[in-house]
N, C-alpha and C. Protein backbone atom coordinates (compact mmCIF):
# COMPACT_ATOMS: atom_id res chain seq x y z
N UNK A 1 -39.10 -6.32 8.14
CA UNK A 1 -37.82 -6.13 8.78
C UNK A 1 -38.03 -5.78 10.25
N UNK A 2 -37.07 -6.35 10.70
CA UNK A 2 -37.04 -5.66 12.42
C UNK A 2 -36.33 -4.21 12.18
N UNK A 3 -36.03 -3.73 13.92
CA UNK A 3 -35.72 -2.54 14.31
C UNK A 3 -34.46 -2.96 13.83
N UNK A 4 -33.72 -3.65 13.76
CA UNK A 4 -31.93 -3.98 13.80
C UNK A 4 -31.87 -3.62 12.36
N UNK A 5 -32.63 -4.87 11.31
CA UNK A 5 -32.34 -4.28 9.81
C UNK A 5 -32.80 -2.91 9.54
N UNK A 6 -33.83 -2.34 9.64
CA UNK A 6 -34.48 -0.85 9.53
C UNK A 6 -33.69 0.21 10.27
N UNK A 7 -32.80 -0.37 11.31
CA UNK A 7 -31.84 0.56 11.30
C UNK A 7 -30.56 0.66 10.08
N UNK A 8 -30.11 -0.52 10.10
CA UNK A 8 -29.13 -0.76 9.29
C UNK A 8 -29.52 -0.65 7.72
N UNK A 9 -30.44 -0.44 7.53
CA UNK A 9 -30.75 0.57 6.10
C UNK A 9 -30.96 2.08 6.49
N UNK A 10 -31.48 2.10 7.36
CA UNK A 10 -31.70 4.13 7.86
C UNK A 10 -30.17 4.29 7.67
N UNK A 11 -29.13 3.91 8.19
CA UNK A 11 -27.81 4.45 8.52
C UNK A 11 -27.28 4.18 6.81
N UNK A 12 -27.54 3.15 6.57
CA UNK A 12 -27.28 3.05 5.16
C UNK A 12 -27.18 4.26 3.98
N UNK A 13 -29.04 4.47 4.37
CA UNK A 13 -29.17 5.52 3.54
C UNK A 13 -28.81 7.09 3.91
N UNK A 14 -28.83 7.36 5.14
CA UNK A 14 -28.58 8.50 5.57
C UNK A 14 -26.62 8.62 5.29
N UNK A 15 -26.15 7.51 5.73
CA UNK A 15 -24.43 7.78 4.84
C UNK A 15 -24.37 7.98 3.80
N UNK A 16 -24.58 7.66 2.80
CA UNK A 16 -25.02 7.84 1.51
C UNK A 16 -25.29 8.93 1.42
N UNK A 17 -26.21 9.42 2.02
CA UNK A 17 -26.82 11.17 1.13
C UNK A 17 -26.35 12.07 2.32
N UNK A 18 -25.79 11.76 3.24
CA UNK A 18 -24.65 12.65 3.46
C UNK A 18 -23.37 12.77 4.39
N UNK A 19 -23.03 11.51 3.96
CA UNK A 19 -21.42 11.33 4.78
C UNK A 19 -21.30 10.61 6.08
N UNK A 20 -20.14 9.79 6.55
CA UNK A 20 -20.42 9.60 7.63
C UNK A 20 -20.36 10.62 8.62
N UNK A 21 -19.55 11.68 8.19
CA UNK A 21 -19.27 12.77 9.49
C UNK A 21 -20.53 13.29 9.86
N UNK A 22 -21.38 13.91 8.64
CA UNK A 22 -22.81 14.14 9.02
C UNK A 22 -23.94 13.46 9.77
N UNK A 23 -23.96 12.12 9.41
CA UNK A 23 -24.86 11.28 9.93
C UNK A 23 -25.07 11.15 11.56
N UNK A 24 -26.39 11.68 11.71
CA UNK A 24 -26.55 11.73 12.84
C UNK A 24 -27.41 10.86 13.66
N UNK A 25 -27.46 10.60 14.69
CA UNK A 25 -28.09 9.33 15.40
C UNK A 25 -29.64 9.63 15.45
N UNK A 26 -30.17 10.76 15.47
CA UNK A 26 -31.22 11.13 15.04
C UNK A 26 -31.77 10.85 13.65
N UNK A 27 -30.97 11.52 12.91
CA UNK A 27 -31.53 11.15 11.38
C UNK A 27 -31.12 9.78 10.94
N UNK A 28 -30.67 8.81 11.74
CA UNK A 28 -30.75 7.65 10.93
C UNK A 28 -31.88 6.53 11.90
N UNK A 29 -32.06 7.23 13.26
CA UNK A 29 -32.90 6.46 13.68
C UNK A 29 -34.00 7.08 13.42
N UNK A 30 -34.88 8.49 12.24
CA UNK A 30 -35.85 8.62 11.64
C UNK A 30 -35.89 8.22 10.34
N UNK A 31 -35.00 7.98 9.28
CA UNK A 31 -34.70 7.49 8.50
C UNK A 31 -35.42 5.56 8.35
N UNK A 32 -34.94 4.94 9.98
CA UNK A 32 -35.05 4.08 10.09
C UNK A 32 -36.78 3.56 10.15
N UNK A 33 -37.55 4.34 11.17
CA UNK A 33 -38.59 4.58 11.57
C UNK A 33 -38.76 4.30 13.04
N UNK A 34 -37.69 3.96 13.69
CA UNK A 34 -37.15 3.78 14.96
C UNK A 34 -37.01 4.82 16.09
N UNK A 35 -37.18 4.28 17.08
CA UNK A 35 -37.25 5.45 18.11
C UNK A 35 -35.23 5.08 18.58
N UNK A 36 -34.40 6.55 18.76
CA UNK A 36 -33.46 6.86 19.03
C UNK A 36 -32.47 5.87 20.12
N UNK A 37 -33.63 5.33 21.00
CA UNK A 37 -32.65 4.59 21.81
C UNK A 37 -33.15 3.07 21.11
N UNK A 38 -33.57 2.72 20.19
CA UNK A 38 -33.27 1.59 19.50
C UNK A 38 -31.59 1.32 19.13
N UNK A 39 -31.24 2.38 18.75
CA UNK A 39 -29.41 2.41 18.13
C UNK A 39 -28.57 1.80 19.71
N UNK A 40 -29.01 2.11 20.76
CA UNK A 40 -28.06 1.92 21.66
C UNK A 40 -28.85 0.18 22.19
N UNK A 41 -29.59 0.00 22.23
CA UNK A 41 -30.13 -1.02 22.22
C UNK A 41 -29.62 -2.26 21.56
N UNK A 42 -30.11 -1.95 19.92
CA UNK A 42 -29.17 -3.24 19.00
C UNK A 42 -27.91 -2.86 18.91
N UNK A 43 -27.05 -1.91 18.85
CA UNK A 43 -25.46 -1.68 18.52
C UNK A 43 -24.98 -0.85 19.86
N UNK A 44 -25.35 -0.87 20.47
CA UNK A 44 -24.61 -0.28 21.88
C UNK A 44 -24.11 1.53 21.65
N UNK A 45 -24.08 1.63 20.26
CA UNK A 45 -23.60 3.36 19.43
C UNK A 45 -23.57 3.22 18.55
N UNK A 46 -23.88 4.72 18.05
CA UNK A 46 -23.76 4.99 16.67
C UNK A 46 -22.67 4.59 15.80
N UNK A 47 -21.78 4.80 16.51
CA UNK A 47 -20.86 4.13 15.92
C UNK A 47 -20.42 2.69 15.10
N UNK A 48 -21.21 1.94 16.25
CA UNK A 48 -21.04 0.49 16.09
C UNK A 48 -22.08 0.18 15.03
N UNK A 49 -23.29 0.92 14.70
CA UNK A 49 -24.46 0.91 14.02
C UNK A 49 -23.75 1.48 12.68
N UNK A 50 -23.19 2.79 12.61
CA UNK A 50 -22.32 2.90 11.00
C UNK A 50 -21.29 1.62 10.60
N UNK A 51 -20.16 1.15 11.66
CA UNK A 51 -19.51 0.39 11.13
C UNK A 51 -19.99 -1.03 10.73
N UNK A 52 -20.73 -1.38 10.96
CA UNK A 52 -22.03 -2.80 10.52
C UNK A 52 -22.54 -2.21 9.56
N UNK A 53 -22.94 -1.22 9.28
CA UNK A 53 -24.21 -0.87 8.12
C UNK A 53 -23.41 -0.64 7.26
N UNK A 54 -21.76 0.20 6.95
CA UNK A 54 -21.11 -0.14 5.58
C UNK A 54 -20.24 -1.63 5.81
N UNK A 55 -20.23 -2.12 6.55
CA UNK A 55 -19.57 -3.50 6.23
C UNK A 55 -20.34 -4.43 5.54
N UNK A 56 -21.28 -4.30 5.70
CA UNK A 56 -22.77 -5.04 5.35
C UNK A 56 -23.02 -5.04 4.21
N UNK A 57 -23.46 -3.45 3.92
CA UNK A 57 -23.31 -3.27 2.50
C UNK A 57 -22.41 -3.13 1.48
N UNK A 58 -21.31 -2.95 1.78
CA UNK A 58 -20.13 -2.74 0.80
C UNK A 58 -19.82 -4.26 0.84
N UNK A 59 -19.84 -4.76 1.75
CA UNK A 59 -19.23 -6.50 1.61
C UNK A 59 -19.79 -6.89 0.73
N UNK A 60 -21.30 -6.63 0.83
CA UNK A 60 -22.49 -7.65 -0.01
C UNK A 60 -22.26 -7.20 -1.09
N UNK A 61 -22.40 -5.79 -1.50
CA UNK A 61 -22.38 -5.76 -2.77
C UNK A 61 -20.99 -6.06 -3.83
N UNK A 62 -19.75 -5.74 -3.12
CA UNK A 62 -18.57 -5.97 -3.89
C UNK A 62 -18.40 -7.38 -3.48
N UNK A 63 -18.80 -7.77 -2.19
CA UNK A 63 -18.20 -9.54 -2.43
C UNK A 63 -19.37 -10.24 -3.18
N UNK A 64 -20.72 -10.40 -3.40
CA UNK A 64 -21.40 -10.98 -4.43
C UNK A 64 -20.87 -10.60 -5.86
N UNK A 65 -19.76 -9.44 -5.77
CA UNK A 65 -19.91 -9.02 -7.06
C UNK A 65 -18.75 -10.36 -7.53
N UNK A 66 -17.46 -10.16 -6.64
CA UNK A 66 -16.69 -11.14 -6.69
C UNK A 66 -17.01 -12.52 -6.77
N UNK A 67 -17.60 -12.92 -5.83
CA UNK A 67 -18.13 -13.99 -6.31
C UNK A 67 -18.57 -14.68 -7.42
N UNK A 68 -19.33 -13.61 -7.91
CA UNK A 68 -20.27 -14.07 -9.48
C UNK A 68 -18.94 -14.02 -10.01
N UNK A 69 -17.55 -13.09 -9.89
CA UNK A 69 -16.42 -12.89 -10.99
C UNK A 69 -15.92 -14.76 -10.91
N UNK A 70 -15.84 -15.00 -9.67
CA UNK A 70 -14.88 -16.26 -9.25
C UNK A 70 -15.77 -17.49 -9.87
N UNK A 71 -17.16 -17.64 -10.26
CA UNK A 71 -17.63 -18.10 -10.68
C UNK A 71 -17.64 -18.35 -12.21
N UNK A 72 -17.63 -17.14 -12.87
CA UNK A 72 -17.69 -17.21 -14.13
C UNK A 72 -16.06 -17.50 -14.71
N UNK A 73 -15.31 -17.81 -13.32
CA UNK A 73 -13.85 -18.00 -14.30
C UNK A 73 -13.92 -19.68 -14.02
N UNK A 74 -14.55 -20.11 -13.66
CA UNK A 74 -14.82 -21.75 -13.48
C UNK A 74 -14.06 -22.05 -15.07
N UNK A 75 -13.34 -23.00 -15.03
CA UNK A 75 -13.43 -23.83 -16.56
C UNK A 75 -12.20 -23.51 -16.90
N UNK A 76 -11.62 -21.98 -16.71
CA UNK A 76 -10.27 -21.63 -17.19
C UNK A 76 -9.27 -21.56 -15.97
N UNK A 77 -7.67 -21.59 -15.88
CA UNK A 77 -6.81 -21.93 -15.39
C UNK A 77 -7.31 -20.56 -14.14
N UNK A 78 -6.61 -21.10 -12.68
CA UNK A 78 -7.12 -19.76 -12.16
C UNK A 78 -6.03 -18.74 -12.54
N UNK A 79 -5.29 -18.72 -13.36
CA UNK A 79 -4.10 -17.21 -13.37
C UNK A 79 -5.65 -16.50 -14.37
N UNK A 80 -5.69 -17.69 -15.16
CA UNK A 80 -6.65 -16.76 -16.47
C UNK A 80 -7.79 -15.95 -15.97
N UNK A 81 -8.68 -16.89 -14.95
CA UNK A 81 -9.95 -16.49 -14.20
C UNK A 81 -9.23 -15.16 -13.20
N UNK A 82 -7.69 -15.31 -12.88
CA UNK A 82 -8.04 -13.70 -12.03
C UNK A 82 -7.57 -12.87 -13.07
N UNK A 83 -6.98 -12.89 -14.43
CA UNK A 83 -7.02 -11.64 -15.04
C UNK A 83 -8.17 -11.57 -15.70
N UNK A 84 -9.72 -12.19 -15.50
CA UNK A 84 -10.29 -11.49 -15.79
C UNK A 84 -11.16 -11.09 -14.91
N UNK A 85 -11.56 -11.40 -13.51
CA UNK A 85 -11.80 -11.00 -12.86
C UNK A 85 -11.55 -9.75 -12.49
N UNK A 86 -10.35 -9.08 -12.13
CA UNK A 86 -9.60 -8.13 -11.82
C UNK A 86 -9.21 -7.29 -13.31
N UNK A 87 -9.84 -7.81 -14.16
CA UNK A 87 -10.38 -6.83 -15.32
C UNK A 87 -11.86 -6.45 -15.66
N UNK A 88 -12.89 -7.07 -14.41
CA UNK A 88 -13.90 -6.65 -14.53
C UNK A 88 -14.56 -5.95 -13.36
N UNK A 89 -13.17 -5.92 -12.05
CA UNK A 89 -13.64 -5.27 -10.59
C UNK A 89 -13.95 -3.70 -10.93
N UNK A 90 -13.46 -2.99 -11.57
CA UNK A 90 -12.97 -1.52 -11.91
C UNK A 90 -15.20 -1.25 -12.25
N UNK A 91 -15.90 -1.60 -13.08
CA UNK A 91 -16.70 -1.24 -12.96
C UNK A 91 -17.32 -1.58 -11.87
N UNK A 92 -17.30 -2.96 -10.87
CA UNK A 92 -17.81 -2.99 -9.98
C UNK A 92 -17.34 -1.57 -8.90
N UNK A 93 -16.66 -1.07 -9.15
CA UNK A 93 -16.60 -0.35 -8.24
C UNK A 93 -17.28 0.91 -8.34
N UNK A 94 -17.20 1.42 -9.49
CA UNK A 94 -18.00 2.23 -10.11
C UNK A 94 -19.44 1.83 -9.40
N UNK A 95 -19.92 0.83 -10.31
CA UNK A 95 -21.27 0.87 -9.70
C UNK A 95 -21.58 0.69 -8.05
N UNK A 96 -20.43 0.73 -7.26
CA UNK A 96 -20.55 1.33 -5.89
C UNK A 96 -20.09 2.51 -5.74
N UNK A 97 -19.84 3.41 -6.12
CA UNK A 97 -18.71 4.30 -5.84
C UNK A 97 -19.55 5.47 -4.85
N UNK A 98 -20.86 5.62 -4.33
CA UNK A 98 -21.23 6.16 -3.39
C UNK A 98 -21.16 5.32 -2.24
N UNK A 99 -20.90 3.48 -1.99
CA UNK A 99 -20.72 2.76 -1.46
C UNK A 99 -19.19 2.90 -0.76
N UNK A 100 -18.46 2.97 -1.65
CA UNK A 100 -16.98 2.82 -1.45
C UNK A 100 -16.57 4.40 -1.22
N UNK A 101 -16.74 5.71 -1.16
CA UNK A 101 -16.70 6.90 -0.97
C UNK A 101 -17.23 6.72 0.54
N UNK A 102 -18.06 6.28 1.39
CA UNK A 102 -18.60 6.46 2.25
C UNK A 102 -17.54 5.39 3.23
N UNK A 103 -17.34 4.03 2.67
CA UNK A 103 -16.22 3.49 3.13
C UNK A 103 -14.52 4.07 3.56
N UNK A 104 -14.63 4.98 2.51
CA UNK A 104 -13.16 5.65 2.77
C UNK A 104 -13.75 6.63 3.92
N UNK A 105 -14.42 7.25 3.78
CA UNK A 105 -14.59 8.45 4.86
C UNK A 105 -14.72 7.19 6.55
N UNK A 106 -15.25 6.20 6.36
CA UNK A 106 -15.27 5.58 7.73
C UNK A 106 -14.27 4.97 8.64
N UNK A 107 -13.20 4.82 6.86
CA UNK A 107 -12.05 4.21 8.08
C UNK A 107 -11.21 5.04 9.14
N UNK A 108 -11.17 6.12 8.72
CA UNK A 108 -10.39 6.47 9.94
C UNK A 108 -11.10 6.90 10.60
N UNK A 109 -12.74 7.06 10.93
CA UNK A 109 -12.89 6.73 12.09
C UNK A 109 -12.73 5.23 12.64
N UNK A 110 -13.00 4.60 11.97
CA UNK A 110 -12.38 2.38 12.06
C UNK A 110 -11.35 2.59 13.45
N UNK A 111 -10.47 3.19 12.49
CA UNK A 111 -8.99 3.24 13.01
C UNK A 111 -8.84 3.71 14.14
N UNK A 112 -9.35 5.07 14.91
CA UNK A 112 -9.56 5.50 16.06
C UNK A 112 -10.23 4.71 16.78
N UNK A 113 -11.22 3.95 16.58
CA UNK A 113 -12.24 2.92 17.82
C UNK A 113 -11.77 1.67 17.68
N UNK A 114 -11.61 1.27 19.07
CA UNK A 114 -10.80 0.01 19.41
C UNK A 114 -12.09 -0.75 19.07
N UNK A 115 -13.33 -0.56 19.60
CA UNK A 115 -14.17 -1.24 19.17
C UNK A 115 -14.73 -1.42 17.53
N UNK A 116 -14.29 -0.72 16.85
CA UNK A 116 -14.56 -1.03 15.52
C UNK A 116 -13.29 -1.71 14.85
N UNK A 117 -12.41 -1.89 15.20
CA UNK A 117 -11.38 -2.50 14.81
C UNK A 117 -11.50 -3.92 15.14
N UNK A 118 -11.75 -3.79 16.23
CA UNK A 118 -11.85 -5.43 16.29
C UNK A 118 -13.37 -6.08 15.94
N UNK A 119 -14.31 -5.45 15.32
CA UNK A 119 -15.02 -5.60 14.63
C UNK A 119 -14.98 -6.47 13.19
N UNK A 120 -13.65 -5.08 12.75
CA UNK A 120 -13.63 -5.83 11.85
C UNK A 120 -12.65 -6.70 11.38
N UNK A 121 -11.59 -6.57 12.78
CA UNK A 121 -10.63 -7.82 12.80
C UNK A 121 -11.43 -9.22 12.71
N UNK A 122 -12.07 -9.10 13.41
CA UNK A 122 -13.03 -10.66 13.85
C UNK A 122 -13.88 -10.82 12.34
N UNK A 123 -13.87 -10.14 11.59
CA UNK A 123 -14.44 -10.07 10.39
C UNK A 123 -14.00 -10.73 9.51
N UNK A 124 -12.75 -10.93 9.63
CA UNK A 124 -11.75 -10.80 8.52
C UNK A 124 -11.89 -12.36 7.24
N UNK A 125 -11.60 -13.50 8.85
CA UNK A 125 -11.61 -14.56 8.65
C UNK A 125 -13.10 -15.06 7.64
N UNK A 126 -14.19 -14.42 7.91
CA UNK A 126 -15.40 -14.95 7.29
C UNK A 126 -14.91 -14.69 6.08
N UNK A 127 -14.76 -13.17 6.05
CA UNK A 127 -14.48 -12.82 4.12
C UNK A 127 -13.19 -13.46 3.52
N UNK A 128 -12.24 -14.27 3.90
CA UNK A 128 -11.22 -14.99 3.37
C UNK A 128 -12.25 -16.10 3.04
N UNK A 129 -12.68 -17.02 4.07
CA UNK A 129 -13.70 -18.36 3.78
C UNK A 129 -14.42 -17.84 2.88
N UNK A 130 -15.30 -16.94 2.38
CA UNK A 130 -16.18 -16.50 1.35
C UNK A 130 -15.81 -16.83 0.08
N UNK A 131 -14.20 -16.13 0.09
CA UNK A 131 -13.55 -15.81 -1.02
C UNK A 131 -13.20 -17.60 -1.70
N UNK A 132 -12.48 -18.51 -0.44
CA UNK A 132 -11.94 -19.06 -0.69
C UNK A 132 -13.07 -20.36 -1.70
N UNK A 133 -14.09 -20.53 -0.10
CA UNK A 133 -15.28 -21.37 -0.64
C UNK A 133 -15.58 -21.08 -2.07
N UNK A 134 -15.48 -19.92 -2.70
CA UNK A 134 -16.36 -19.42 -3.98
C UNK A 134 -14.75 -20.04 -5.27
N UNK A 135 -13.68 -20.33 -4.58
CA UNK A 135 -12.67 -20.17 -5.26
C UNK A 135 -12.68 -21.86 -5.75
N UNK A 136 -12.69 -22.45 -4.77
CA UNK A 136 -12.88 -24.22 -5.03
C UNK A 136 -14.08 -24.41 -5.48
N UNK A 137 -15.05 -23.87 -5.29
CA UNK A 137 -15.96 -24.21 -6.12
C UNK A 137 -15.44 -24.55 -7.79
N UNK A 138 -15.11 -22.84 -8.29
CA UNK A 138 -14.72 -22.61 -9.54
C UNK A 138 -13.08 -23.66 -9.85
N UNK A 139 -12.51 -23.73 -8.60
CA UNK A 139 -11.25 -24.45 -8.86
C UNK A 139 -11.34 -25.35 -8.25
N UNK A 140 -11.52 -26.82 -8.18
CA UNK A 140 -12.14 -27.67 -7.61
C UNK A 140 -10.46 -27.99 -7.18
N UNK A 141 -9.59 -27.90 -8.29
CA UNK A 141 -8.07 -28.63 -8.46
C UNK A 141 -7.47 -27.89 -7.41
N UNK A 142 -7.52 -26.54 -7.16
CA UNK A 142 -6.55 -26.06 -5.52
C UNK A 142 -6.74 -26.55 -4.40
N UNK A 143 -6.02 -26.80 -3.67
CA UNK A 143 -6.36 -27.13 -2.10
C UNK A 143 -6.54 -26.14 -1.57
N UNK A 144 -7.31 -26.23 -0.01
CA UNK A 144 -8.11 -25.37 1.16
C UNK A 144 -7.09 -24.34 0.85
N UNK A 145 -5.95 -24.58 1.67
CA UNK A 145 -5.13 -23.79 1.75
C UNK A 145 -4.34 -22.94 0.56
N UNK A 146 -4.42 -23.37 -0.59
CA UNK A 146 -3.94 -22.19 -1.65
C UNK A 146 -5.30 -21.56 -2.10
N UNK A 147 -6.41 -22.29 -1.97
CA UNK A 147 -7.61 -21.34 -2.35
C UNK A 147 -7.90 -20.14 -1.11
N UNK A 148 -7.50 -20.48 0.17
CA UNK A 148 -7.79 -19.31 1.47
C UNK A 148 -6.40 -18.24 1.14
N UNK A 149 -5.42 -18.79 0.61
CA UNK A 149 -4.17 -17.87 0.36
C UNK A 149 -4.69 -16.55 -1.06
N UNK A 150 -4.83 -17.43 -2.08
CA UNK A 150 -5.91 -16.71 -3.04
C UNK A 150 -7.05 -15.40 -2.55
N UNK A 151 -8.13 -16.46 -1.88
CA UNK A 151 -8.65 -15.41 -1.42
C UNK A 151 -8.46 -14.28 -0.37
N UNK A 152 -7.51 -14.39 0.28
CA UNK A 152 -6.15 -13.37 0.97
C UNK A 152 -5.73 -12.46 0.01
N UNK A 153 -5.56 -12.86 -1.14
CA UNK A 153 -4.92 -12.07 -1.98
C UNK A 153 -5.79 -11.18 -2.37
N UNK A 154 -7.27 -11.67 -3.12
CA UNK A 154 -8.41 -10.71 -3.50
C UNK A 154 -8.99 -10.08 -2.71
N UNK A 155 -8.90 -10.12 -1.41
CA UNK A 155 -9.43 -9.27 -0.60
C UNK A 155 -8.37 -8.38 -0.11
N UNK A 156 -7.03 -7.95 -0.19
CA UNK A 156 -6.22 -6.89 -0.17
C UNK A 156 -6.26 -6.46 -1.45
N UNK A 157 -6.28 -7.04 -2.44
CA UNK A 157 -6.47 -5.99 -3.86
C UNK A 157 -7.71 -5.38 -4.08
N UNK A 158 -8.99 -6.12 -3.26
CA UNK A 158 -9.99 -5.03 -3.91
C UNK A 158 -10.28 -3.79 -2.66
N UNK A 159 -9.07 -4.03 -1.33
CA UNK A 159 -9.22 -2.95 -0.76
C UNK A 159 -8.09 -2.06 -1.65
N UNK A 160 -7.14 -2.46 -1.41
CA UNK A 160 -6.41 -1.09 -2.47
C UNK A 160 -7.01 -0.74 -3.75
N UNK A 161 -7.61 -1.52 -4.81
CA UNK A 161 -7.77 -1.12 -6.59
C UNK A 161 -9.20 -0.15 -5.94
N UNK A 162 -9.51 -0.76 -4.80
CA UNK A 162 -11.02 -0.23 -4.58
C UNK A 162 -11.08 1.44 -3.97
N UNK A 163 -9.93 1.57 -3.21
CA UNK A 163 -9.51 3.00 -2.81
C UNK A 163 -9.12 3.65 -4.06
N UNK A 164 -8.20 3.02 -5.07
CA UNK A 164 -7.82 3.72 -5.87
C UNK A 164 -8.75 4.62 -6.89
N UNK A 165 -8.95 3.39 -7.47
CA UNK A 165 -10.15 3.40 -7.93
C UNK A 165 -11.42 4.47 -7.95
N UNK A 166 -11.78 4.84 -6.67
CA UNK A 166 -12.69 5.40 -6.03
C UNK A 166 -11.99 6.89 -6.16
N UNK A 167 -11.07 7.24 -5.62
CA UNK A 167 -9.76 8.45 -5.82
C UNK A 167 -9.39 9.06 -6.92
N UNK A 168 -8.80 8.16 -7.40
CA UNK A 168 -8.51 8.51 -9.39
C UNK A 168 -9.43 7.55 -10.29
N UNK A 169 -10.24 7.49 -10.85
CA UNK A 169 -10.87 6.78 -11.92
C UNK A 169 -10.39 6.96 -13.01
N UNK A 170 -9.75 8.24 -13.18
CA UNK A 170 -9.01 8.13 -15.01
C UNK A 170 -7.52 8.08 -14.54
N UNK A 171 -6.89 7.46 -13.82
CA UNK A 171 -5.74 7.08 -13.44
C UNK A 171 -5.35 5.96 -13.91
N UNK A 172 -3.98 5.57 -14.53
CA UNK A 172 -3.80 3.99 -15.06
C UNK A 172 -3.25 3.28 -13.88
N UNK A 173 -4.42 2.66 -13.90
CA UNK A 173 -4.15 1.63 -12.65
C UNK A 173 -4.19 -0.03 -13.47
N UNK A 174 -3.00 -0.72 -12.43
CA UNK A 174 -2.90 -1.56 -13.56
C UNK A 174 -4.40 -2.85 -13.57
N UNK A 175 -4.68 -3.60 -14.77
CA UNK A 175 -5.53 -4.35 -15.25
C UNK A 175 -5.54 -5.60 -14.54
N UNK A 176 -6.61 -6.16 -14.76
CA UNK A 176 -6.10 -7.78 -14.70
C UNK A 176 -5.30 -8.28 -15.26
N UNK A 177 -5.02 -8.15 -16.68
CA UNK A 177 -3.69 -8.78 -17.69
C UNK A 177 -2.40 -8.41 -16.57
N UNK A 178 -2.53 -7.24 -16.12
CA UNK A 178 -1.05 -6.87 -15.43
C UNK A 178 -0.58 -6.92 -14.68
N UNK A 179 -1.79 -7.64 -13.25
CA UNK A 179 -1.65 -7.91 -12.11
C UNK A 179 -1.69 -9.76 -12.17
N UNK A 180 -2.26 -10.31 -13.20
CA UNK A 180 -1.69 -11.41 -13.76
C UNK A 180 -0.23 -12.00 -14.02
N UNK A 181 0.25 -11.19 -14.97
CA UNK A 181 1.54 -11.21 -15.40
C UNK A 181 2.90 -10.91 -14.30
N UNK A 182 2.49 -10.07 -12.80
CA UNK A 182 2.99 -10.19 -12.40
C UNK A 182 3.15 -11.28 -11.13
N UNK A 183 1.75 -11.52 -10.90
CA UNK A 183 1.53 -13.20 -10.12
C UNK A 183 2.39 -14.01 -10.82
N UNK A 184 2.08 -14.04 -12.36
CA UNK A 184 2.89 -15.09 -12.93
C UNK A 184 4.40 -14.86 -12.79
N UNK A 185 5.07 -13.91 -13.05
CA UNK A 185 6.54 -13.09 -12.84
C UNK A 185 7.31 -13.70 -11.66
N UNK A 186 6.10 -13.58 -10.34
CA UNK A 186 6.85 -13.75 -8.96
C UNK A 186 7.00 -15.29 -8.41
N UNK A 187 6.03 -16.35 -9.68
CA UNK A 187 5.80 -17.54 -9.20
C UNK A 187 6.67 -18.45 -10.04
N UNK A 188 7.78 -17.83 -11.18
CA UNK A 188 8.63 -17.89 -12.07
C UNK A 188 7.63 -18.82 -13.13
N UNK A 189 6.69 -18.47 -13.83
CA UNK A 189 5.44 -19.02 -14.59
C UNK A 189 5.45 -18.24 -16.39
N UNK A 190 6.19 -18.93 -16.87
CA UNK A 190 6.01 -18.21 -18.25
C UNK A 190 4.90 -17.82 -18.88
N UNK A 191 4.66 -16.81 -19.32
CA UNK A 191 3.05 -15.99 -19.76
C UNK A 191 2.70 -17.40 -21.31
C-alpha cells in the first residue's frame, strides 16, 4: 500500500476504536505508519482524510453487501427481489454496526464542511450507477432509467433503515415484505 491507502486504513481504524470526535491527526497518521504531514499532503485535512476513509469503507462494505443482495434476486420479479433484499439489509447492518455508528457520529460534522459536502454530493451519482448497473444486470427487463430510479430508491432506504437500525435494533422497523407492499400500494399493483 501507499501513504494514501495506509492512511485511509490508520483513520479507519483509529475511528473505529475511538470515534470520530477523538481521532486525532496524530494517531491516525501513527496508526498509519506515516509521518503527520502526509494527511495534509494526500487530503489537504484531517478532515477530508476522515470523510474518504468512512465513505470508503461503509460504501464498500454495505454497497458490496447490496450488490450481492441485487444479485441473488436475479430470476424473480424485481418487487420480489427487493422484499428480499430489504429483508436481508438489517443484518448487514449489524455486521457493520461499528461501521455505521462511526458514520452517524461524522455526519454532522459532513454537514458543517462545505468541503465535505460536496464531497459527497459529487459522490452521489457513482453510488446511484453502482446500484443501478448491479440492478440490470439482475433485471435485464428495466430500462436505464427505472433501474437508476430504483437504485435512488435503495440508496435513501439504506441511509434511513441504516440509521435506524444502528439506533434502535429491537425496534419494529418495517421488513422487506412491508416496504414491498407498500411500493406495490403506491404503484396501484395488487399483492
Amino acid at each position: 500500500m501507499g501513504n494514501r491507502e495506509d492512511l485511509l486504513a490508520g483513520a479507519r481504524k483509529v475511528i473505529i476504536e475511538r470515534g470520530v470526535a477523538k481521532a486525532t491527526a496524530r494517531d491516525i497518521a501513527s496508526a498509519a505508519g506515516v509521518s503527520l504531514a502526509a494527511i495534509g499532503y494526500h487530503f489537504g485535512s484531517k478532515d477530508q482524510l476522515i470523510t474518504e476513509a468512512l465513505a470508503d469503507s461503509l460504501g464498500t462494505a454495505i454497497g458490496d453487501s447490496m450488490e450481492q443482495k441485487i444479485r441473488e434476486g436475479s430470476g424473480v420479479t424485481p418487487l420480489a427481489a427487493f422484499a428480499t433484499m430489504w429483508n436481508g439489509m438489517p443484518a448487514v447492518f449489524t455486521e457493520n454496526h461499528d461501521s455505521m455508528l462511526a458514520s452517524m457520529e461524522n455526519l454532522v460534522r459532513v454537514a458543517r464542511s462545505p468541503e465535505s459536502r460536496k464531497f459527497f454530493a459529487q459522490s452521489l451519482p457513482g453510488a446511484y450507477r453502482e446500484m443501478a448497473d448491479a440492478l440490470r444486470a439482475a433485471h435485464p427487463q428495466l430500462s436505464e432509467d427505472q433501474a437508476e430510479a430504483i437504485g435512488e430508491l435503495y440508496f435513501v432506504l439504506v441511509q434511513g433503515l441504516g440509521v435506524l437500525q444502528t439506533i434502535a435494533p429491537d425496534a419494529n422497523l418495517p421488513d422487506g415484505d412491508r416496504l414491498a407492499q407498500a411500493v406495490a400500494a403506491l404503484a396501484g399493483v395488487e399483492d
